[in-house]
Protein backbone atom coordinates (compact mmCIF):
# COMPACT_ATOMS: atom_id res chain seq x y z
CA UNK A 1 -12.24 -32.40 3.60
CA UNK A 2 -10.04 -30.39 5.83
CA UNK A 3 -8.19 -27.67 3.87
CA UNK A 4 -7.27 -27.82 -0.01
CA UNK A 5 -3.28 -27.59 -0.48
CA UNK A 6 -2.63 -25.67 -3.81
CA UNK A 7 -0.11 -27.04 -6.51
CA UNK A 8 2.50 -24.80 -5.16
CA UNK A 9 2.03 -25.74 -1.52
CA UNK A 10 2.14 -29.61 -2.72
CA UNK A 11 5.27 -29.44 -4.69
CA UNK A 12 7.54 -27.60 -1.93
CA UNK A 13 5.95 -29.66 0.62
CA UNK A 14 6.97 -32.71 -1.41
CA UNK A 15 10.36 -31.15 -2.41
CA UNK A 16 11.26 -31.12 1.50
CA UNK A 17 9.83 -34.22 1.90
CA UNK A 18 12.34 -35.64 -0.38
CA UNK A 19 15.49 -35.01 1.26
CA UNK A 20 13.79 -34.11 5.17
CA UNK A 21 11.03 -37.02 6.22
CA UNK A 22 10.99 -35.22 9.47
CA UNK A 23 10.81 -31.59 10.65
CA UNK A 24 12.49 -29.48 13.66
CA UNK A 25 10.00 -27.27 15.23
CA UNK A 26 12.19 -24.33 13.72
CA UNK A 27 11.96 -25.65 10.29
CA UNK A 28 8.48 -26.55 10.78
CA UNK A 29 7.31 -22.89 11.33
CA UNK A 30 9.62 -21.61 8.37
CA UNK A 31 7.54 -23.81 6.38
CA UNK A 32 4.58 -23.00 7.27
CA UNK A 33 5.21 -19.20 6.92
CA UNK A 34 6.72 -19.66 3.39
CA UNK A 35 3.71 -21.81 1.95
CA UNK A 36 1.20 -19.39 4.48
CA UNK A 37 -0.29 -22.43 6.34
CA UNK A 38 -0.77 -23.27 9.99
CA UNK A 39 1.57 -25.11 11.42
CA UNK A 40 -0.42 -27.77 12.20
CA UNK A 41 -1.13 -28.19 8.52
CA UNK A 42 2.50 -28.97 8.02
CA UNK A 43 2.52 -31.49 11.22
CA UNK A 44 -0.54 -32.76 9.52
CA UNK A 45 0.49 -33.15 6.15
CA UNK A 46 4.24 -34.63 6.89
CA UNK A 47 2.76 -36.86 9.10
CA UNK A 48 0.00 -38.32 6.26
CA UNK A 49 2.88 -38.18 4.03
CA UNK A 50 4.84 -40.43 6.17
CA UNK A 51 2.13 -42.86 6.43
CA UNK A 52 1.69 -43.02 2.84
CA UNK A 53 5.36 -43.52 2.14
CA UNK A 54 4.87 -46.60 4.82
CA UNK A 55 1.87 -47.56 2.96
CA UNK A 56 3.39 -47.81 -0.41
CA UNK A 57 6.76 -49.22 0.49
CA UNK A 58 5.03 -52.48 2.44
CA UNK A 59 2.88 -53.04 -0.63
CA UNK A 60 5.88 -53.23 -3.18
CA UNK A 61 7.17 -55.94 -0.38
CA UNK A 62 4.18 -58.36 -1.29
């Protein structure tokens, strides 16, 4: 299923999700060298995250 996140990875990635839906390249690859993943697992995830948040906000509409 692609790669596994741990707990940690999760809870900073959702931390900066929080106040930062969208990353700069530079903050991108800070990230990604602080939680050790690729960088296009933090493209990856943010992006999946932002769908979700899409997801979940157009079902509380209906």
């Amino acid at each position: 299923i692609g790669s596994a996140f741990t707990n940690h990875q999760i809870y900073e990635l959702e931390k900066r999700f929080l106040y930062q839906k969208y990353l700069s390249p530079a903050d991108r690859d800070q990230i990604a060298q602080q939680l050790g993943l690729t960088n296009a697992q933090v493209i990856t995830w943010f992006q999946n995250r932002r769908a979700k948040l899409k997801r979940d906000l157009e079902e509380k509409l209906y």
